[in-house]
Protein backbone atom coordinates (compact mmCIF):
# COMPACT_ATOMS: atom_id res chain seq x y z
CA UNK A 1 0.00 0.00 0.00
CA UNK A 2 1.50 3.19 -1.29
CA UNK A 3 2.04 5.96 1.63
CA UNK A 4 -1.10 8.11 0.28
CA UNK A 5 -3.60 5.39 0.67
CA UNK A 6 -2.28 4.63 4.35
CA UNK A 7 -3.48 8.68 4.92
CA UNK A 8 -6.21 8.34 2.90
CA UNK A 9 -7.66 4.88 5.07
CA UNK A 10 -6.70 6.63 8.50
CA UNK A 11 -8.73 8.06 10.51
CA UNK A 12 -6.63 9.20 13.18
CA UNK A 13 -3.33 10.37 12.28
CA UNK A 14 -0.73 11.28 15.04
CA UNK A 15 2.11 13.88 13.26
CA UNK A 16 5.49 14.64 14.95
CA UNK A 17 8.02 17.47 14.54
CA UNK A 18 10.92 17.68 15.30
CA UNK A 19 12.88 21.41 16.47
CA UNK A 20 14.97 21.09 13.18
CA UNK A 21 12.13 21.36 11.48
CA UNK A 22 10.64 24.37 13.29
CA UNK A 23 13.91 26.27 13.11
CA UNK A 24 16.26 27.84 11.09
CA UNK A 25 20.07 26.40 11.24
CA UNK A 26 20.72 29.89 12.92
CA UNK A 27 18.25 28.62 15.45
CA UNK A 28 16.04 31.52 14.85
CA UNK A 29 11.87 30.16 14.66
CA UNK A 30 10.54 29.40 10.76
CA UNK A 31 7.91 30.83 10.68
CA UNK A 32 7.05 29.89 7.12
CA UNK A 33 7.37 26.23 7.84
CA UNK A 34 5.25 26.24 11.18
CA UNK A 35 2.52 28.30 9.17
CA UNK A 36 2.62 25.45 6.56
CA UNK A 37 2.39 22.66 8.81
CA UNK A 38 -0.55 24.40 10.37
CA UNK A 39 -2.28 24.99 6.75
CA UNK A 40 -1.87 21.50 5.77
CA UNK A 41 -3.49 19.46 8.94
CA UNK A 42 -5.76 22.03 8.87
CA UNK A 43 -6.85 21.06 5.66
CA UNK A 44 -6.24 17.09 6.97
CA UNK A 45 -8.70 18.11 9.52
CA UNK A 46 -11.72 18.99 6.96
CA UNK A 47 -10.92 16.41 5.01
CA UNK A 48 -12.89 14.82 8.36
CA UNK A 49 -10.16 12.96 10.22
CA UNK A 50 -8.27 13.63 13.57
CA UNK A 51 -5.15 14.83 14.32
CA UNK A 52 -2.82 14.59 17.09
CA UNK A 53 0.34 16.52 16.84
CA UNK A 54 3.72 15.80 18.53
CA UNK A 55 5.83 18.65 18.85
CA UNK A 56 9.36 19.45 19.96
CA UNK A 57 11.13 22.65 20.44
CA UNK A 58 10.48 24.41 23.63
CA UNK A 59 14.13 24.52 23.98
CA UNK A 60 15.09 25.91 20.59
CA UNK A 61 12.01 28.29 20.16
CA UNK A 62 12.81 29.48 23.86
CA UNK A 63 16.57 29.86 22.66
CA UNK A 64 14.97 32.08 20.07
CA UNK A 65 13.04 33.92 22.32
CA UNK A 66 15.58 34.94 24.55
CA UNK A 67 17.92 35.61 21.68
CA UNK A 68 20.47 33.25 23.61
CA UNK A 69 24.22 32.50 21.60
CA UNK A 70 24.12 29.28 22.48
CA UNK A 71 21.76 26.29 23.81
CA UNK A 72 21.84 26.22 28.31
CA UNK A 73 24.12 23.40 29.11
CA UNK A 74 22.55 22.86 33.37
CA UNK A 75 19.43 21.31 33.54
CA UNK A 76 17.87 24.33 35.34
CA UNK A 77 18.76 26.42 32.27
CA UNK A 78 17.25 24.52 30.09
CA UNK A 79 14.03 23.86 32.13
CA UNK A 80 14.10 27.76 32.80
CA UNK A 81 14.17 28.25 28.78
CA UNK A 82 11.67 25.18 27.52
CA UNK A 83 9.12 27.11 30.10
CA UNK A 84 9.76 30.41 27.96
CA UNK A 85 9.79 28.71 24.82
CA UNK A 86 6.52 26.34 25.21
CA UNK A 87 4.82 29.25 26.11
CA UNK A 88 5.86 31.32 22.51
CA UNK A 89 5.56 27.75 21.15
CA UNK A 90 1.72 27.27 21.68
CA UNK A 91 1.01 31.17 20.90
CA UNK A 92 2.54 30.30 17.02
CA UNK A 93 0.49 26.96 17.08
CA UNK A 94 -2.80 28.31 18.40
CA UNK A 95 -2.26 31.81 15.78
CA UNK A 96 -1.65 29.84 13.21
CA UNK A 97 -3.85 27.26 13.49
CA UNK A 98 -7.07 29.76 14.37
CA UNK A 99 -6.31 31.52 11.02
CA UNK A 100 -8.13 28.14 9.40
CA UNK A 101 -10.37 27.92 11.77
CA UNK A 102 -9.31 25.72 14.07
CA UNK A 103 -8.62 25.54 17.54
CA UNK A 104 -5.56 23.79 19.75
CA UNK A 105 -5.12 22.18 23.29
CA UNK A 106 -1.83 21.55 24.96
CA UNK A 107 -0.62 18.26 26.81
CA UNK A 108 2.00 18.29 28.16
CA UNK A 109 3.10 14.52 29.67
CA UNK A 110 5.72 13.25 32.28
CA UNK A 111 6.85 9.44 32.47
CA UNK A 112 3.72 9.20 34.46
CA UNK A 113 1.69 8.52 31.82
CA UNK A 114 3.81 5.29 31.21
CA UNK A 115 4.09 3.85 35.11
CA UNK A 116 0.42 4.73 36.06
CA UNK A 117 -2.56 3.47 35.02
CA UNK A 118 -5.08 6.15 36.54
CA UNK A 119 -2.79 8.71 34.59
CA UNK A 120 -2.81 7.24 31.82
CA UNK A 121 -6.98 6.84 31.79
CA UNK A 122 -7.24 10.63 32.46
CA UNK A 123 -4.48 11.26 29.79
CA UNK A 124 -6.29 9.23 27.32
CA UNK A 125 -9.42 10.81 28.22
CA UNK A 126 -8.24 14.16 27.90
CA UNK A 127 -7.12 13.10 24.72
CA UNK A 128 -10.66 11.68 23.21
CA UNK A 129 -12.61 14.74 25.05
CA UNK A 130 -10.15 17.46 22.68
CA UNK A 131 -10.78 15.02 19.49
CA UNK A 132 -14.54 14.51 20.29
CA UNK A 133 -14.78 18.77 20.49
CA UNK A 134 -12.34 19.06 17.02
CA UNK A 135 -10.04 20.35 18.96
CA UNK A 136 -6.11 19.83 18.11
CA UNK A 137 -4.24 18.28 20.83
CA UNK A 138 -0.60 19.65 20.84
CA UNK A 139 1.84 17.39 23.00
CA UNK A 140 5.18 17.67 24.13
CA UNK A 141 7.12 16.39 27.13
CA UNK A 142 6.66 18.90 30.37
CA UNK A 143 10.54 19.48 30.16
CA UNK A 144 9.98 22.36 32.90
CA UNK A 145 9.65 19.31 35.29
CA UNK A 146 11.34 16.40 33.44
CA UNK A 147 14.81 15.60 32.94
CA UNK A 148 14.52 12.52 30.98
CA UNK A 149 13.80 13.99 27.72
CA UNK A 150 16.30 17.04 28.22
CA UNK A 151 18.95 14.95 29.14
CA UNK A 152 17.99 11.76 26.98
CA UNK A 153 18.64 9.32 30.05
CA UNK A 154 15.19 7.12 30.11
CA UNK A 155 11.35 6.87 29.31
CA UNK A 156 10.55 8.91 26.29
CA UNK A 157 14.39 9.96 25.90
CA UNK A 158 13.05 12.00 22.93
CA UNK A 159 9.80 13.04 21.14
CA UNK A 160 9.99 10.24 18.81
CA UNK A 161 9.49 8.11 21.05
CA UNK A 162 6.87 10.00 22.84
CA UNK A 163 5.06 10.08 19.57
CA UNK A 164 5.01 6.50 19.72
CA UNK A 165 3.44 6.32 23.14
CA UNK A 166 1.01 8.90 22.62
CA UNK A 167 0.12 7.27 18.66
CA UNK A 168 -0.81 3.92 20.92
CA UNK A 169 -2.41 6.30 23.89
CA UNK A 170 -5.26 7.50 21.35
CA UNK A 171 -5.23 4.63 19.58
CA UNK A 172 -4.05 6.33 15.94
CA UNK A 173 -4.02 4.81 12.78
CA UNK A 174 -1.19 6.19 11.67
CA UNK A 175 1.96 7.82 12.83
CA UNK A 176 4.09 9.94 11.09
CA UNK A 177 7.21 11.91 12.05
CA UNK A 178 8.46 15.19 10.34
CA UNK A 179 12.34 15.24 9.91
CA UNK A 180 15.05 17.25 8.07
CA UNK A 181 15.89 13.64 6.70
CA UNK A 182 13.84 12.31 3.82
CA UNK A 183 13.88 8.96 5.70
CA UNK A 184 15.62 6.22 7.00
CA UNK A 185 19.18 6.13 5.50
CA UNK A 186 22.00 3.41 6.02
CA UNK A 187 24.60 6.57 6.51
CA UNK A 188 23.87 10.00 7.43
CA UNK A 189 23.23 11.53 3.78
CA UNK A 190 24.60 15.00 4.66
CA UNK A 191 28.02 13.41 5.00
CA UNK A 192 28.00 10.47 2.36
CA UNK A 193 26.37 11.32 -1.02
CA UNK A 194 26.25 7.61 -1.79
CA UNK A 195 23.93 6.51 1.08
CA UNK A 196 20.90 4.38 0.72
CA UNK A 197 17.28 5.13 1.84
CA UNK A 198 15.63 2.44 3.23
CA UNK A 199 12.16 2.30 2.46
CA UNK A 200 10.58 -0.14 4.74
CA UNK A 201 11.82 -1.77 7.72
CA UNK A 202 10.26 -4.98 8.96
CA UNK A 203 12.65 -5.28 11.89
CA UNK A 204 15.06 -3.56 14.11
CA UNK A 205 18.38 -5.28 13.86
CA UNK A 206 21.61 -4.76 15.53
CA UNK A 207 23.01 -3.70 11.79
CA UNK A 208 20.27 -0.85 11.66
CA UNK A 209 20.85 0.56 14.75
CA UNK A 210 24.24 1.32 14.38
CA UNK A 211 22.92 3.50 10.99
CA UNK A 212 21.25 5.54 13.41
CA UNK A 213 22.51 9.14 13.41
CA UNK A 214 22.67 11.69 16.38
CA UNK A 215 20.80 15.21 16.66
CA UNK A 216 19.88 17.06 13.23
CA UNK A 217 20.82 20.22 14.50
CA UNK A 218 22.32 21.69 18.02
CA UNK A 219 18.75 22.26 19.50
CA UNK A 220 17.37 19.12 19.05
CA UNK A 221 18.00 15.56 20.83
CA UNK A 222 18.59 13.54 17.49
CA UNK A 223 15.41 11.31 18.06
């Protein structure tokens, strides 16, 4: 089945993007690309199916935000600067998205969600009561309080993975992640012009996991 008729038969789609793809290489905010992305599941939306979208970046839009040189390097920085930059995060999101009519939610989620189960009912009723309302539920990890994702130690580690979790949390159809890689490659293109895109992958073997690459850019975790 080609990759349009998996969007085309799904009914609930769970997106995720990544802070390369929200910034600049500068690290400033793109603007053009967020307003995009907002026009297009917008229009995803009419079509009459749901949307759940994963987002990173409260560290590089905060970054942005507080015209910083450089990314924090202590956890409390970095906490500090996600709380400033979720904040500007969902104020883009909710602008852009209310110029086509449509209206956003934030969730923010700790490992909690994983460990307990009465969490994880509210969660995923939190989740159904946005959808049921057409409401766009915008998630990211609360990295004001967690230090797993900032510091990629355990649990989600990064948003790809919390995509993952949240895709099974609602139950989606399909899950799709937003990169500044067209894919899955067998060597990081940007270095070697002679890598390979794999296409499909059936299983997760020891050989593919050492093709995996780090961060995209220096604002992102790599996930």
């Amino acid at each position: 089945m080609s990759f349009r008729c998996k969007i085309k038969d799904s009914k609930r789609i769970v997106v995720k993007v990544g802070t390369s793809t929200l910034t600049y290489e500068n690290g400033s905010i793109n603007l053009t690309r967020i307003e995009k992305l907002a026009r297009i599941l917008s229009d995803v939306m009419n079509s009459g199916k749901e949307v759940v979208l994963v987002t990173s970046g409260a560290i590089g839009v905060g970054v942005s935000k507080l015209k910083l040189k450089e990314k924090p390097k202590t956890i409390r920085e970095k906490q500090a600067v996600a709380a400033v930059g979720q904040c500007e995060l969902m104020h883009i999101y909710s602008k852009f998205f209310g110029e086509y009519s449509h209206t956003v939610g934030q969730v923010l989620l700790t490992r909690d969600v994983v460990e307990d189960d009465h969490i994880r009912e509210n969660v995923c009723n939190t989740f159904e009561t946005l959808m049921e309302n057409k409401i766009i539920p915008i998630v990211n990890e609360n990295d004001t309080v967690s230090i797993d994702e900032i510091e990629n130690i355990v649990r989600f580690g990064d948003n790809d993975n919390l995509s993952a979790i949240v895709a099974k949390l609602v139950k989606a159809d399909l899950l799709i992640i937003l990169s500044d890689i067209d894919g899955f490659y067998d060597s990081d293109p940007r270095k070697n012009p002679h890598s390979k895109l794999i296409r499909e992958i059936k299983e997760i073997t020891p050989e593919l996991e050492e093709c995996c690459g780090g961060a995209g850019s220096n604002l992102g975790t790599g996930g």
